[in-house]
Protein backbone atom coordinates (compact mmCIF):
# COMPACT_ATOMS: atom_id res chain seq x y z
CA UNK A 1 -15.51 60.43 -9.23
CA UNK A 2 -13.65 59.89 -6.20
CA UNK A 3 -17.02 60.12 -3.80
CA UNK A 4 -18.75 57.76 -6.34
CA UNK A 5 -15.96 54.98 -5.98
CA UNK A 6 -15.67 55.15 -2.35
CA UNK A 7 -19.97 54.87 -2.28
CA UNK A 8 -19.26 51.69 -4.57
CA UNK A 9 -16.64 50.00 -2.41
CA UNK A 10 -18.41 50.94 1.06
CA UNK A 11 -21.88 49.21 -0.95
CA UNK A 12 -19.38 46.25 -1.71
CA UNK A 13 -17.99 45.89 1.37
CA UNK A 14 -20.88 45.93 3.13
CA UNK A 15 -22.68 43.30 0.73
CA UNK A 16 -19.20 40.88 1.51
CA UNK A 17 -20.16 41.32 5.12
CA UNK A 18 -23.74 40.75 4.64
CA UNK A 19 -23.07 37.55 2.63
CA UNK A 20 -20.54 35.96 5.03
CA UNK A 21 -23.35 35.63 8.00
CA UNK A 22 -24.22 31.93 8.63
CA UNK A 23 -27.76 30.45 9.02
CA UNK A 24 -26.91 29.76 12.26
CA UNK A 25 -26.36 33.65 13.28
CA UNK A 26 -29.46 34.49 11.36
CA UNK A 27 -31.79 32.75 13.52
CA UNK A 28 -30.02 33.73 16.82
CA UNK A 29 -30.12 37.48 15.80
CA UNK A 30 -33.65 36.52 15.62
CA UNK A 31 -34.00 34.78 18.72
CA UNK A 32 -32.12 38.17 19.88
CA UNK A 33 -34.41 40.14 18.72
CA UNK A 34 -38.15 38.40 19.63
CA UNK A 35 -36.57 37.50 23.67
CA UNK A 36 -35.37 41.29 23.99
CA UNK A 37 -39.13 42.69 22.56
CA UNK A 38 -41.83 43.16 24.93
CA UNK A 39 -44.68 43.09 22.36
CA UNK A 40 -45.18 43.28 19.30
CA UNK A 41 -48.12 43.44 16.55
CA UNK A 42 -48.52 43.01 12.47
CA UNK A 43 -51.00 42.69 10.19
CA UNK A 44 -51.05 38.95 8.18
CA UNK A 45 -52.25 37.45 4.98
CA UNK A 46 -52.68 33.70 5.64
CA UNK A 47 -53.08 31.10 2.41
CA UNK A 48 -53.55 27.69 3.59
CA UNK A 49 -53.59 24.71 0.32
CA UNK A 50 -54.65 21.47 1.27
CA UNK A 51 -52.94 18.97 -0.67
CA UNK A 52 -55.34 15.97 -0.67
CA UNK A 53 -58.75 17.93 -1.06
CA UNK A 54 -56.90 20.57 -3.35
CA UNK A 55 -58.15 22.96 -1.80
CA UNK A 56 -57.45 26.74 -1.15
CA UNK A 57 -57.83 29.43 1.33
CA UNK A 58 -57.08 33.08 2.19
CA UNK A 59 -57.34 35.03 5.25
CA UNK A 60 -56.11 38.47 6.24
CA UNK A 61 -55.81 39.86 9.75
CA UNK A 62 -54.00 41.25 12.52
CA UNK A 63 -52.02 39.75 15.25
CA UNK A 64 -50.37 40.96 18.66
CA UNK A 65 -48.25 39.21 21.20
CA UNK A 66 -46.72 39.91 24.66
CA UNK A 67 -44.42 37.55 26.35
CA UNK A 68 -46.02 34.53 28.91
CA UNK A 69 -47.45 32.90 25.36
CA UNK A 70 -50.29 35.35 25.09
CA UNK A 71 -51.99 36.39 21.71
CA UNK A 72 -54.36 37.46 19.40
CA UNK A 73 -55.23 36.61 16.04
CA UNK A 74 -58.06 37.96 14.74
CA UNK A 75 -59.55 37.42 10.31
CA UNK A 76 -63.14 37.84 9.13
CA UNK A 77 -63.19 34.18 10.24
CA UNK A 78 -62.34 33.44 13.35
CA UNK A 79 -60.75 35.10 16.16
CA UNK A 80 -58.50 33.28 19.02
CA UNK A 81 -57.05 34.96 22.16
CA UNK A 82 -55.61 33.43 24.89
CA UNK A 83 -53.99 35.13 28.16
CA UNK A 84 -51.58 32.20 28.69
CA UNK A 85 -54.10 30.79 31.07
CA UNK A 86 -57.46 30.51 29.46
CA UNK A 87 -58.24 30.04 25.25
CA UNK A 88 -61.42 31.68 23.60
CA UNK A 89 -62.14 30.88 19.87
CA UNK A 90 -65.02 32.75 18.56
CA UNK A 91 -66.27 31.97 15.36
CA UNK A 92 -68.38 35.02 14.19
CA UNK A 93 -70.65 32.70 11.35
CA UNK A 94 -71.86 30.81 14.01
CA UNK A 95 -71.97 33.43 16.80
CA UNK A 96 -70.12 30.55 18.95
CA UNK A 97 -67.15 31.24 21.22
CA UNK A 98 -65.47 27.77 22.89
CA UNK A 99 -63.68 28.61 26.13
CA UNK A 100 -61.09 26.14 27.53
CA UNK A 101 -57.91 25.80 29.18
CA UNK A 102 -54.35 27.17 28.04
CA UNK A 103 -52.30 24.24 27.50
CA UNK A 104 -48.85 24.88 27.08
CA UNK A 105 -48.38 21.49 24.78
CA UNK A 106 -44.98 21.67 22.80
CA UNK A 107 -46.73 19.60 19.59
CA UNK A 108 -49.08 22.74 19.57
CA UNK A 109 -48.08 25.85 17.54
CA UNK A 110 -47.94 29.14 18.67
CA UNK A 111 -45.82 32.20 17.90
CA UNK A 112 -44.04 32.50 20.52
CA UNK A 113 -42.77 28.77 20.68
CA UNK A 114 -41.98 29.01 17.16
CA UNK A 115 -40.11 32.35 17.52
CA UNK A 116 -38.01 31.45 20.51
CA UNK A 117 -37.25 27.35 19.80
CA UNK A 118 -35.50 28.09 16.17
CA UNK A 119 -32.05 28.20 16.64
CA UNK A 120 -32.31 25.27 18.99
CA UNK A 121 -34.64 23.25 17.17
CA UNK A 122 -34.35 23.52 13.66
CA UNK A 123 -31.08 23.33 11.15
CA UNK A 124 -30.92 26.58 8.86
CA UNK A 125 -29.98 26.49 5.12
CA UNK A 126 -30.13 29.95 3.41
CA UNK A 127 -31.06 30.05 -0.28
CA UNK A 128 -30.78 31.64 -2.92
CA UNK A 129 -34.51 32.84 -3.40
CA UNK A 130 -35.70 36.80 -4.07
CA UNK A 131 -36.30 37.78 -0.26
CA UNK A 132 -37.20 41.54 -1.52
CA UNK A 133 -40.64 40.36 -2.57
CA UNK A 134 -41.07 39.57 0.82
CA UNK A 135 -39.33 42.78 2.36
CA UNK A 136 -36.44 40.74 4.11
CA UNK A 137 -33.11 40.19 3.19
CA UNK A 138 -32.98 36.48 3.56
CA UNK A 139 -34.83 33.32 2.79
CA UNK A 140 -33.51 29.81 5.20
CA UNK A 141 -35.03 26.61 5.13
CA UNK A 142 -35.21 25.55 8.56
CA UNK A 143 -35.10 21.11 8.71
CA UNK A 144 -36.55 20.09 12.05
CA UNK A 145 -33.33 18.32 14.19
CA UNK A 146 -33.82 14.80 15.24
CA UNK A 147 -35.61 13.88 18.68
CA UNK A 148 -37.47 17.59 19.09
CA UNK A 149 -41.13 18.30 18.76
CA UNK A 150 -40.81 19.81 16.49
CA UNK A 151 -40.17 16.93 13.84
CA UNK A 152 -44.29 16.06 15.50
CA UNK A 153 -45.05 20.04 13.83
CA UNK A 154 -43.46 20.54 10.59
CA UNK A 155 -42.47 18.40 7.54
CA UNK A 156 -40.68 21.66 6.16
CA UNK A 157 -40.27 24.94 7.06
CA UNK A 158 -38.63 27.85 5.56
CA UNK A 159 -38.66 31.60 6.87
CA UNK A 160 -37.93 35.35 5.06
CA UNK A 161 -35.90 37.40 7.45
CA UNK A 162 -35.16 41.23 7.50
CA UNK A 163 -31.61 42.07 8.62
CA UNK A 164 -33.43 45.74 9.20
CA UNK A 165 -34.22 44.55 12.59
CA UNK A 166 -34.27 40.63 12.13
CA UNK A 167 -37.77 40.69 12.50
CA UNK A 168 -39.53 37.63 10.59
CA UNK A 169 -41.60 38.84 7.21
CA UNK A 170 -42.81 35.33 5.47
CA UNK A 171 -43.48 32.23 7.11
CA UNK A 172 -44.40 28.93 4.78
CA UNK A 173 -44.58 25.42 6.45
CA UNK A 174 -45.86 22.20 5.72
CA UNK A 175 -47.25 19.85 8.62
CA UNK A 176 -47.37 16.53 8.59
CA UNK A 177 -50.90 15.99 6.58
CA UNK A 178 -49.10 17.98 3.86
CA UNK A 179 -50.98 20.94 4.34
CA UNK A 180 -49.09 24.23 3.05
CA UNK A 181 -49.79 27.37 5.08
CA UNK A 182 -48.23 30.57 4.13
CA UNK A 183 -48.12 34.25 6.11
CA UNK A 184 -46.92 37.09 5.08
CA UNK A 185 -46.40 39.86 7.70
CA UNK A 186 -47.06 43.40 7.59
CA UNK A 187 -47.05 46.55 9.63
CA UNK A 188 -44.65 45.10 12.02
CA UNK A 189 -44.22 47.25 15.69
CA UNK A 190 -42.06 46.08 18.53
CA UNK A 191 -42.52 47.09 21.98
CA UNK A 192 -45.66 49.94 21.16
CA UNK A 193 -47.17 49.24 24.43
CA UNK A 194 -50.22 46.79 23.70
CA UNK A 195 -52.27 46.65 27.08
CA UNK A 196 -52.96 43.37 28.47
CA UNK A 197 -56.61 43.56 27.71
CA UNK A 198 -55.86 42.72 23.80
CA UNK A 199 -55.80 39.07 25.37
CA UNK A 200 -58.84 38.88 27.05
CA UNK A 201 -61.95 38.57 25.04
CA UNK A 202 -65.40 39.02 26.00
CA UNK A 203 -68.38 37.13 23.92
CA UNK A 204 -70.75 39.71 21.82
CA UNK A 205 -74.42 39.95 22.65
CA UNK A 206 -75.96 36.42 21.60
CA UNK A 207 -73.24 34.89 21.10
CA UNK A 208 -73.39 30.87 22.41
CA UNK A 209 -70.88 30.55 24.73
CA UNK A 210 -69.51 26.58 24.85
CA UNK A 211 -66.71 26.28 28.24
CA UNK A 212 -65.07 23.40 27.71
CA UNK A 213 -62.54 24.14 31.08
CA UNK A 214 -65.06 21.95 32.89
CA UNK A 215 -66.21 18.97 30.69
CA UNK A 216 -65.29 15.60 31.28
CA UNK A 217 -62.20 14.55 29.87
């Protein structure tokens, strides 16, 4: 009796701790985390709704990034690497790959902006939402502050975060056209080692290749 009371008050104790952390040390424990990690891969589902044309899609995939804004995304439907320096999106339907320039635009989204300009860009609220469906531990809504691009991004944002390792499980945002995407990440490694090839890509046998690095602007 005496073991199970002291395994109850160590499981409340810790779930006092747990529930005193603020939104605000959430998102820099993430920060934390995604700035210490080398690399890191996951597989995704992706469910994008389109408000106006009411319209739905789902994609699944995998996705890898290193440091220096390099990554890969790759689905059924498209897949889009860049190297920090140089883009390629190939569309496999089409057998088309488009080559251009990295620009490192903060109105553009990419993981690692989004990873490493929370806590300085966006105002957390946790809520009370079931995070356990998503593996994590807790569910913020993140408002855009004023005068950051990030207000040019999102119109909401909220994220599911596992105090495991802080890693991010669930991302759902809504831009400015009121288009809801939704991923869901599985699979997560930090720091396995993915080799710098991962963001190179090289266009299949007759595959058109468009490069755009070139064209007039």
């Amino acid at each position: 009796m005496k073991k199970l009371l002291s395994l109850m008050l160590a499981l409340f104790v810790q779930s006092a701790f747990s529930q005193d952390i603020t939104p605000t040390e959430v998102l820099e424990n993430v920060q934390k985390k995604y700035t210490s990690t080398s690399d890191a891969s996951a597989k995704f589902s992706q469910k994008v709704s389109f408000k106006y044309a009411k319209i739905e899609q789902a994609f699944t995939g995998t996705v890898k990034m290193k440091k220096g804004n390099r990554y890969r995304i790759e689905s059924q439907q498209q897949t889009l690497v860049t190297d920090g320096k140089t883009v390629w999106l190939y569309t496999p339907a089409t057998k088309q790959v488009l080559i251009d320039t990295y620009k490192n635009d903060p109105r553009t989204f990419s993981p690692e902006r989004m990873l490493l300009g929370l806590p300085k860009n966006f105002q957390a609220t946790l809520l009370d939402e079931d995070a356990k469906a998503a593996g994590a531990t807790y569910v913020m809504k993140l408002a855009p502050k004023a005068n950051t691009e990030s207000t040019k991004l999102f119109k909401s944002l909220k994220v599911w975060v596992s105090d495991d390792d802080w890693s991010i499980r669930k991302i759902e945002y809504v831009d400015l056209n009121e288009t809801r995407t939704v991923y869901t990440l599985t699979e997560l490694a930090f720091d396995a080692g993915v080799a710098d090839d991962a963001f190179r890509f090289t266009a299949p046998a007759k595959t058109t290749v468009v490069d755009l690095r070139n064209a007039p602007k």
